[in-house]
Protein backbone atom coordinates (compact mmCIF):
# COMPACT_ATOMS: atom_id res chain seq x y z
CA UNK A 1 0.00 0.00 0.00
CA UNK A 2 2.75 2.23 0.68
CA UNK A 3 4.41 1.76 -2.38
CA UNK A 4 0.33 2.63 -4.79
CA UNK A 5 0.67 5.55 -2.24
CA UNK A 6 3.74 7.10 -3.34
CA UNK A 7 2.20 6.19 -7.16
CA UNK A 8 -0.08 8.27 -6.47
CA UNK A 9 1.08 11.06 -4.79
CA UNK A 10 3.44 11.66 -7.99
CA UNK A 11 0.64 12.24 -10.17
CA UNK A 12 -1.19 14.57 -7.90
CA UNK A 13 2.17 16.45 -7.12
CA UNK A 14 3.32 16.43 -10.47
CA UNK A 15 0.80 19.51 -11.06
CA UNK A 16 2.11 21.57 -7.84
CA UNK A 17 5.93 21.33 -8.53
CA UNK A 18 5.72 24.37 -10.89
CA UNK A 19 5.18 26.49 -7.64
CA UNK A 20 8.63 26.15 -6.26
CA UNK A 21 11.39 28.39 -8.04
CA UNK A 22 12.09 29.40 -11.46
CA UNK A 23 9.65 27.48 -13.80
CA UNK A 24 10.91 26.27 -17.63
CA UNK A 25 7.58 25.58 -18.93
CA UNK A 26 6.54 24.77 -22.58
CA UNK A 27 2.63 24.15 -23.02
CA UNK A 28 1.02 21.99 -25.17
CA UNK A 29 -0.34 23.70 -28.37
CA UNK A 30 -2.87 20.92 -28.93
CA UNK A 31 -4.61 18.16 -27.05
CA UNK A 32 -3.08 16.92 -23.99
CA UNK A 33 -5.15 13.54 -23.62
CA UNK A 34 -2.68 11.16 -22.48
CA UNK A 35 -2.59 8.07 -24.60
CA UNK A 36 -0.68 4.34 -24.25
CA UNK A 37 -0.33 4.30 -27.94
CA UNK A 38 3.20 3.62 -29.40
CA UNK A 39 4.81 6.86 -30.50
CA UNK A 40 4.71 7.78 -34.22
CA UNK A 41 7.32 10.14 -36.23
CA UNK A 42 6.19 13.59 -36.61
CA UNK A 43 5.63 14.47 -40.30
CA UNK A 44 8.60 16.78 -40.60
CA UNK A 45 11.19 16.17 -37.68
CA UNK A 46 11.69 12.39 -37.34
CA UNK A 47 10.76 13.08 -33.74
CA UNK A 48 9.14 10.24 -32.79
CA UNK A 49 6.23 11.46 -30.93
CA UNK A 50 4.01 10.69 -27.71
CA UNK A 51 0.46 11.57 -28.84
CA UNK A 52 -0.28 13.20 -25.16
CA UNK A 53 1.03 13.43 -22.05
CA UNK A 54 2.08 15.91 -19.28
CA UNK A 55 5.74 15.43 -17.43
CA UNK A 56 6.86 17.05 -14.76
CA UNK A 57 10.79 17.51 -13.80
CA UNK A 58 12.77 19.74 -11.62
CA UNK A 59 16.35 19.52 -10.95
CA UNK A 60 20.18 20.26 -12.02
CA UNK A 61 20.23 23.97 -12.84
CA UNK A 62 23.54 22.96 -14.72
CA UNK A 63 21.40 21.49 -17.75
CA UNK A 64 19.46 24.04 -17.49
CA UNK A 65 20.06 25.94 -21.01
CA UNK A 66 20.09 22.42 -22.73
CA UNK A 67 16.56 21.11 -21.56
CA UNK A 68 15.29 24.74 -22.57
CA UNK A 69 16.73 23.66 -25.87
CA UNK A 70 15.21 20.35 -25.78
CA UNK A 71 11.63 21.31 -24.91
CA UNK A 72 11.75 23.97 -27.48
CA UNK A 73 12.46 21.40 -30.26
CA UNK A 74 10.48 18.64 -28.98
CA UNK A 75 7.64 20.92 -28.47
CA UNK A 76 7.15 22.08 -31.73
CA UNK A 77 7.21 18.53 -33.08
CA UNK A 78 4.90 16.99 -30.50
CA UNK A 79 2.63 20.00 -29.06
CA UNK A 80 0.61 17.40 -27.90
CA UNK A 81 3.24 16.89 -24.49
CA UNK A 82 3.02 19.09 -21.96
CA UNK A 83 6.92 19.41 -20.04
CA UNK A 84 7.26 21.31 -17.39
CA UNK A 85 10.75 21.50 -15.50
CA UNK A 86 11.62 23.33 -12.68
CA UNK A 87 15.83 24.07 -12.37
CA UNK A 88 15.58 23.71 -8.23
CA UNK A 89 19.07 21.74 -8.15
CA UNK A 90 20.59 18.52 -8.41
CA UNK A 91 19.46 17.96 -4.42
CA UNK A 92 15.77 19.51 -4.95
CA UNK A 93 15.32 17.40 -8.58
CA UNK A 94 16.53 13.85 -6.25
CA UNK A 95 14.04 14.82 -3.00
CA UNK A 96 10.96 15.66 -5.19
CA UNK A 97 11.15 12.51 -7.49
CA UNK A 98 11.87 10.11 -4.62
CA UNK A 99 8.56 11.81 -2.87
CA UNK A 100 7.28 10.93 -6.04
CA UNK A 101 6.30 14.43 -6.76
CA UNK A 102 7.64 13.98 -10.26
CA UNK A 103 8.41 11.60 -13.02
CA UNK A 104 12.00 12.75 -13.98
CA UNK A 105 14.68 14.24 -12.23
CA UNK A 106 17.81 16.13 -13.29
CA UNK A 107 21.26 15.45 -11.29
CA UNK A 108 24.83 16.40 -11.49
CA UNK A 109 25.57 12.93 -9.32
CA UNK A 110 24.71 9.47 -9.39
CA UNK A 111 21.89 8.50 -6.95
CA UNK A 112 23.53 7.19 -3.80
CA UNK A 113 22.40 3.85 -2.61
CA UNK A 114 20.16 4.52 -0.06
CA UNK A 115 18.51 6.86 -1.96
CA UNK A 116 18.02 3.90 -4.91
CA UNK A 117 16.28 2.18 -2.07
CA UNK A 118 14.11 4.93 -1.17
CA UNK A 119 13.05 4.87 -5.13
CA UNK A 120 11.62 1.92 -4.51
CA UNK A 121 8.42 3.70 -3.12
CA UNK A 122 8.02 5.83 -5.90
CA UNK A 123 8.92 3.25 -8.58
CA UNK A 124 6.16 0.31 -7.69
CA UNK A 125 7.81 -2.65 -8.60
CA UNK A 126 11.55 -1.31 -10.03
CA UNK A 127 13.67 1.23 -8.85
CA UNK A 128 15.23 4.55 -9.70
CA UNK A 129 18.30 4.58 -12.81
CA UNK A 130 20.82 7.08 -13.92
CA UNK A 131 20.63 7.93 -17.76
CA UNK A 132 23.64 10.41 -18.56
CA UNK A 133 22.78 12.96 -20.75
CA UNK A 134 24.92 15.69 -20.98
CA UNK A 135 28.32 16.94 -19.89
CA UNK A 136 29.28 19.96 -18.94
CA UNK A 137 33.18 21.27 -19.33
CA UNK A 138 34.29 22.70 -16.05
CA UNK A 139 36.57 25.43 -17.06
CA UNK A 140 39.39 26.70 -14.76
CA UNK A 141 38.98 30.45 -15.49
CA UNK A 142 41.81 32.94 -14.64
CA UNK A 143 42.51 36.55 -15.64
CA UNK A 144 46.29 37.41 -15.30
CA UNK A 145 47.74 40.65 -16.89
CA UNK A 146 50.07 39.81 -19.72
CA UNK A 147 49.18 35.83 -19.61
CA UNK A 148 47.18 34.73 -22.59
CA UNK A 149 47.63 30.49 -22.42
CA UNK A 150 48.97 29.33 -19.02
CA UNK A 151 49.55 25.46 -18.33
CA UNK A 152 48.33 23.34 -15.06
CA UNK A 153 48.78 19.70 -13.72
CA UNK A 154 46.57 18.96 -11.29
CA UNK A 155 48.99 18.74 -8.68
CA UNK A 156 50.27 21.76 -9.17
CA UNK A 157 46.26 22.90 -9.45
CA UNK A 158 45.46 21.07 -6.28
CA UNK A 159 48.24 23.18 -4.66
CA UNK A 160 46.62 26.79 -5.46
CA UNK A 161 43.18 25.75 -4.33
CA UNK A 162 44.83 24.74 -1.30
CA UNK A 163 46.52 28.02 -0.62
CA UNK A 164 50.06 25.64 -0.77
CA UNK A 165 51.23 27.96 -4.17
CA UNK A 166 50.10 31.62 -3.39
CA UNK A 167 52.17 33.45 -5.94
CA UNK A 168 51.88 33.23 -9.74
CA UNK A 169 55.71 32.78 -10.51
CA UNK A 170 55.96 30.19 -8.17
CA UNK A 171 58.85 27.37 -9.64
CA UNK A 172 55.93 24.94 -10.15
CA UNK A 173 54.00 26.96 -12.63
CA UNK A 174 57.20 28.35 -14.14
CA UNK A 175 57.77 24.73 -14.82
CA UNK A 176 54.85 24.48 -16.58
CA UNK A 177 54.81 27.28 -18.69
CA UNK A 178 58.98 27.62 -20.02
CA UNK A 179 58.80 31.31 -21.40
CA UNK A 180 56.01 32.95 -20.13
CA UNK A 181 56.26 36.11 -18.63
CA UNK A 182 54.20 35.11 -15.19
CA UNK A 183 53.96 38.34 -12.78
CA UNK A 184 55.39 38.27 -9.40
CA UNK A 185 51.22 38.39 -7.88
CA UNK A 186 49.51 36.92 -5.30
CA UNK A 187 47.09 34.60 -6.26
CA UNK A 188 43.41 34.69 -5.75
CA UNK A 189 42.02 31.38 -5.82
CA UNK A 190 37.68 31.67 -5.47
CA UNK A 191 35.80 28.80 -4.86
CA UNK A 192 31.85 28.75 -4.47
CA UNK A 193 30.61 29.35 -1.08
CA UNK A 194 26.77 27.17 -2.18
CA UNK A 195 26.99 23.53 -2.16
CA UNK A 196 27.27 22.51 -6.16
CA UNK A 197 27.56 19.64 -8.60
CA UNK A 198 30.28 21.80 -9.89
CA UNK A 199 32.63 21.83 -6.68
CA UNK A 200 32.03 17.75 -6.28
CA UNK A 201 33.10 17.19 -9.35
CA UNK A 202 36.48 19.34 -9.39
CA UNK A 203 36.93 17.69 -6.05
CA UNK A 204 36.43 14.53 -7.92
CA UNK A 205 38.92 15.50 -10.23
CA UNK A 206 41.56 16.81 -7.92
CA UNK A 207 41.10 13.74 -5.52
CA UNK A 208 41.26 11.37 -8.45
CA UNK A 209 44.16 12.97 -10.21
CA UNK A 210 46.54 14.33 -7.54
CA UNK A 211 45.55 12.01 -4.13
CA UNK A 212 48.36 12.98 -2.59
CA UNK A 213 48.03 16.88 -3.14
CA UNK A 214 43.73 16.84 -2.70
CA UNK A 215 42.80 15.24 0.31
CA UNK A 216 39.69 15.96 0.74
CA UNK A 217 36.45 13.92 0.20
CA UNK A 218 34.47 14.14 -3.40
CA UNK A 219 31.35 16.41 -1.63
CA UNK A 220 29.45 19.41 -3.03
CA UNK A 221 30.89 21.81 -0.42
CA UNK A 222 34.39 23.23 -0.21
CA UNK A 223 36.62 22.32 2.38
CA UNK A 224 40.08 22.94 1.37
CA UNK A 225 42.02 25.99 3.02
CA UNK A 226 41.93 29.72 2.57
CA UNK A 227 41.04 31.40 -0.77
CA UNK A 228 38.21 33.51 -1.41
CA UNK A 229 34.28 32.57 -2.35
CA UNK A 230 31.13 33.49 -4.17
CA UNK A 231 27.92 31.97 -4.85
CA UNK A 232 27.16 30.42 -8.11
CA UNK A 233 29.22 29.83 -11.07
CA UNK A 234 28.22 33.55 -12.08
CA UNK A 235 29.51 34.78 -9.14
CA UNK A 236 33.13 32.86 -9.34
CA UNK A 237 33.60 34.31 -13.11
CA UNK A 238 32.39 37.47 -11.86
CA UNK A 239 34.97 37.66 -8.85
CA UNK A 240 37.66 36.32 -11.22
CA UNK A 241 36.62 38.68 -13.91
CA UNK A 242 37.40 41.48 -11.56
CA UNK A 243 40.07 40.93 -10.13
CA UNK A 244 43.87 40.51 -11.33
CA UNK A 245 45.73 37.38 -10.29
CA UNK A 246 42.60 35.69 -9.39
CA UNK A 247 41.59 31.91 -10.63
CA UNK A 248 38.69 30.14 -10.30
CA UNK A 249 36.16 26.77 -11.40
CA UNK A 250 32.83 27.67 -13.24
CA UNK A 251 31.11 25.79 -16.02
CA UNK A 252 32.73 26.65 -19.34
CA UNK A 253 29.77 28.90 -20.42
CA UNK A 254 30.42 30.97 -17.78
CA UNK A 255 33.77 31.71 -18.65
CA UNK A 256 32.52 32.65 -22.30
CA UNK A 257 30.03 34.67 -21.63
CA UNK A 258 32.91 36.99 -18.92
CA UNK A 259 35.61 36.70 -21.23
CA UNK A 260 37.69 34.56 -19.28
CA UNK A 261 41.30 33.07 -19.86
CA UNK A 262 40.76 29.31 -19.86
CA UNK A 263 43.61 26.92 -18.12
CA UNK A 264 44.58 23.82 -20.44
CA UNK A 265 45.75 21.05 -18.34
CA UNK A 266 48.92 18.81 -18.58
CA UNK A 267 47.26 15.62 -18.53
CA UNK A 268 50.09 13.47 -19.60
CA UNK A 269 48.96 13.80 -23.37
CA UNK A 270 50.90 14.63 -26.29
CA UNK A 271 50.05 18.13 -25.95
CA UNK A 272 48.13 19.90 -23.10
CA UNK A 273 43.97 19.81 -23.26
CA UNK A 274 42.24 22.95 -23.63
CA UNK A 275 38.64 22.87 -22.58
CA UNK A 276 36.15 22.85 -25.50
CA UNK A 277 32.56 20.95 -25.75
CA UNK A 278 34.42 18.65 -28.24
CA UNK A 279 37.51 17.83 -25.60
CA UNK A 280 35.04 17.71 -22.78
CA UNK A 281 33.12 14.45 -25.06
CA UNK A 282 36.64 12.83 -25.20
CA UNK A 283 36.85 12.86 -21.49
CA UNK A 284 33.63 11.08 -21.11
CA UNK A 285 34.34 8.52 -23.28
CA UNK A 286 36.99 7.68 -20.95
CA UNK A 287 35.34 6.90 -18.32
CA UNK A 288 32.98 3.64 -18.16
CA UNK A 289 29.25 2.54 -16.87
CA UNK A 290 29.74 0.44 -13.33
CA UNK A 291 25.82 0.66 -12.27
CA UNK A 292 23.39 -2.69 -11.73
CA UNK A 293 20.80 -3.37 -13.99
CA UNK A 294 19.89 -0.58 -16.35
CA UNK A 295 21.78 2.00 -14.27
CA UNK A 296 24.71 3.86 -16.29
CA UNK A 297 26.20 6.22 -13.63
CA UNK A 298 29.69 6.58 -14.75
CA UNK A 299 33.04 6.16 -13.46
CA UNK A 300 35.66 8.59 -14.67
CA UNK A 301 39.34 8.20 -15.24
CA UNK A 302 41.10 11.38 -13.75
CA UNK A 303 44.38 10.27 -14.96
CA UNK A 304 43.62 9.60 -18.37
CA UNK A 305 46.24 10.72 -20.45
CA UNK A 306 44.51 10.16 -24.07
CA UNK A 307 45.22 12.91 -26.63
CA UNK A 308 42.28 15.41 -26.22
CA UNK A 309 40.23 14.32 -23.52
CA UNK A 310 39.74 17.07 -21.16
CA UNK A 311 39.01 15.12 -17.83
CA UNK A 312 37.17 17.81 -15.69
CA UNK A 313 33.24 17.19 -16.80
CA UNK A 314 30.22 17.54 -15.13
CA UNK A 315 27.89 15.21 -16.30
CA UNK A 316 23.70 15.20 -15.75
CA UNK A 317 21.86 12.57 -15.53
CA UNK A 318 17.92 11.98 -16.01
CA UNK A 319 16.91 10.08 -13.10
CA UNK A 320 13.49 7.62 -14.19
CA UNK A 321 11.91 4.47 -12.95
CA UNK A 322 13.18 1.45 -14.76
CA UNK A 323 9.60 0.02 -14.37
CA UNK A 324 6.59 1.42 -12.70
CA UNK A 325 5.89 4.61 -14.36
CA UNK A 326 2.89 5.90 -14.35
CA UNK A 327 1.10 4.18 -17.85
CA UNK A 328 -0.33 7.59 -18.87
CA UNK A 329 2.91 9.51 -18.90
CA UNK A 330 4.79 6.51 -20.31
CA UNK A 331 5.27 6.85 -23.97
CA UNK A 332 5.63 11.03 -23.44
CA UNK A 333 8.65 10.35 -21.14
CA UNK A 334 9.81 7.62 -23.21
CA UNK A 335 9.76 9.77 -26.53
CA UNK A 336 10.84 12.79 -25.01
CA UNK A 337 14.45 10.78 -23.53
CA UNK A 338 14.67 9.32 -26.87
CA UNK A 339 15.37 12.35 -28.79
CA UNK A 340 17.29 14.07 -25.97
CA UNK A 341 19.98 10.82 -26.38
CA UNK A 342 19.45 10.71 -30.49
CA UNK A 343 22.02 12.58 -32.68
CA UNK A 344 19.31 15.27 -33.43
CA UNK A 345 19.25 15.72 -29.67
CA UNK A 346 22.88 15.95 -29.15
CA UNK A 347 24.31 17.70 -32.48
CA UNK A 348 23.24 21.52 -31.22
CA UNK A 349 24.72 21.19 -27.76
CA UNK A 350 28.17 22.27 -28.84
CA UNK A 351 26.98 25.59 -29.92
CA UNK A 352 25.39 26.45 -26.19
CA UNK A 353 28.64 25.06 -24.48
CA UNK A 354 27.40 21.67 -23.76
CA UNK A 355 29.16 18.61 -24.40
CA UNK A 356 27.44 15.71 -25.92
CA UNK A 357 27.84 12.22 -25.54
CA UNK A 358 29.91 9.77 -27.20
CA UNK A 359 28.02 7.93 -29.10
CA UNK A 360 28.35 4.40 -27.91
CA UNK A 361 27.07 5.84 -24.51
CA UNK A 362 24.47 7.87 -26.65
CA UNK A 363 23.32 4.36 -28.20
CA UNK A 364 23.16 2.55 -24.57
CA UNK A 365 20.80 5.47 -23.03
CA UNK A 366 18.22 5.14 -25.68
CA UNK A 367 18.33 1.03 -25.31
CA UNK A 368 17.33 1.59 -21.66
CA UNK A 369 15.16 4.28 -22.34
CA UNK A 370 13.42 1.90 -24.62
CA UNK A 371 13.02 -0.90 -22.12
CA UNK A 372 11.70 1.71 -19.50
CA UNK A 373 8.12 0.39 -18.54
């Protein structure tokens, strides 16, 4: 009983969640009457459409540009689906779906396992997956007078965050960069003060590729010494942008949009990585699927050293029930995942600082989205 509870709730919830923060919402131009029926292609845009449905979603503010994308395209190919998803956070997205408040939920980490077992309520009869979707570069952002293209290791990266280098023409980064002419400044190392996907996964990074420099655990909040903070990615570039001799973390769009100097990293490679959405793709095809069952969270491998894989990457994943969703949202969630994972789905991310997946792990997400009952 407690499990057709939870069922339920989701479907009476699913109408509230658009109450709670910024709302990304795309109504349906036509009818909305739900329907089991198989999906069929839309005329013009090989979409291959749910006749009806309405999802709701909340979660990872990270993908947040990319679902608006999405739900733009998929809209005008299937105006009969409703989507409505609210970018609350990768924490917010995991607590509402597990309530069963929605249907699909965005993170910027895999589901923990007692939280899989908590999905159990909301998923009657399966349990909750991870479907990757997109990555997101992390860039390492800097803005140093006269310094154009500098070069980091992550040890020697792990050191500044940890206030062990404070000046920029320390003998480790002079190492690095043979030639340069680095300035005799203090360096400004910001970190975010909010808990984020985005400081987990540096620390992920750092504690992966330098263990003996990072020694701090993979979390969302920062705990490594000194340095300066500000909330958001915005507010990093922003602080960064302002300031001379100061470095920072923020999602590579970030740094675009403020002009920032990007770090490329001495990975071991041939030649240094810089961060692009096409390097960023690389680095996920590094790493490798270790979930049960139809899960696909991902492993990463920090100390990769293939030619043009940039190894710091945020990726999202779609959190669904592998079986147990609700019948009358069914073939709507299942057609809208589809052409997120297709190559129509995945071709425009590029251009709005995305990266998309490889396709082998492209192929896998759509196998499992077609299995999802």
């Amino acid at each position: 009983m407690q499990r057709r509870r939870a069922h339920r709730g989701r479907l009476v919830l699913g109408t509230r969640v658009v109450a709670a923060g910024s709302v990304l919402l795309l109504s349906a131009c036509g009818t909305t009457a739900v329907s089991d029926s198989a999906p069929s292609p839309a005329p013009t845009s090989g979409i291959a459409c749910a006749s009806g449905g309405r999802l709701a979603a909340s979660g990872s503010s990270a993908q947040q540009n990319a679902m608006k994308h999405w739900m733009r395209e998929y809209q005008k190919a299937c105006p009969g689906v409703e989507i409505r998803y609210v970018p609350i956070g990768s924490g917010g997205g995991v607590a509402q779906f597990l309530r069963g408040a929605t249907v699909l939920g965005g993170t910027d980490s895999p589901l923990k396992a007692d939280e899989v077992e908590l999905s159990r309520d909301a998923c009657r009869g399966g349990r909750a997956i991870d479907l990757p979707m997109v990555g997101g570069p992390i860039a390492i952002g800097y803005n140093l007078s006269g310094v154009d293209d500098l070069v980091l290791d992550a040890p020697t990266l792990a050191r500044i965050f940890d206030s062990e280098i404070t000046r920029w023409d320390a003998p480790e980064i002079r190492r690095l960069n043979p030639g340069a002419a680095l300035p005799a400044l203090p360096i400004a190392a910001v970190h975010r003060s909010d808990e984020s996907g985005t400081t987990q996964n540096l620390n992920a990074y750092l504690a992966g590729a330098a263990p003996e420099q990072w020694p701090y655990p993979k979390d969302k909040a920062w705990q490594a010494k000194g340095g300066q903070s500000a909330s958001g990615s915005g507010g990093v570039a922003s602080q960064v942008q302002g300031n001379d001799g100061a470095i920072g973390y923020v999602e590579l769009s970030f740094a675009r949009a403020k002009g920032l100097s990007t770090v490329r990293l001495d990975t071991g490679a041939p030649e240094p990585v810089a961060v692009s959405a096409r390097t960023a793709s690389a680095g996920i095809a590094t790493a490798h699927a270790d979930g049960t069952g139809k899960d696909m969270a991902l492993t990463f491998d920090y100390r990769t050293r293939a030619s043009g894989a940039y190894p710091i990457v945020l990726v999202t994943y779609e959190i669904v029930c592998d079986s147990g969703n609700p019948p009358e949202v069914l073939p709507a969630l299942k057609s809208f995942l589809t052409y997120t994972a297709s190559p129509r789905g995945q071709k425009d991310l590029a251009r709005i600082h995305y990266a998309p997946l490889p396709d082998e792990v492209a192929d896998r997400v759509r196998q499992v989205v077609g299995g999802l009952s």
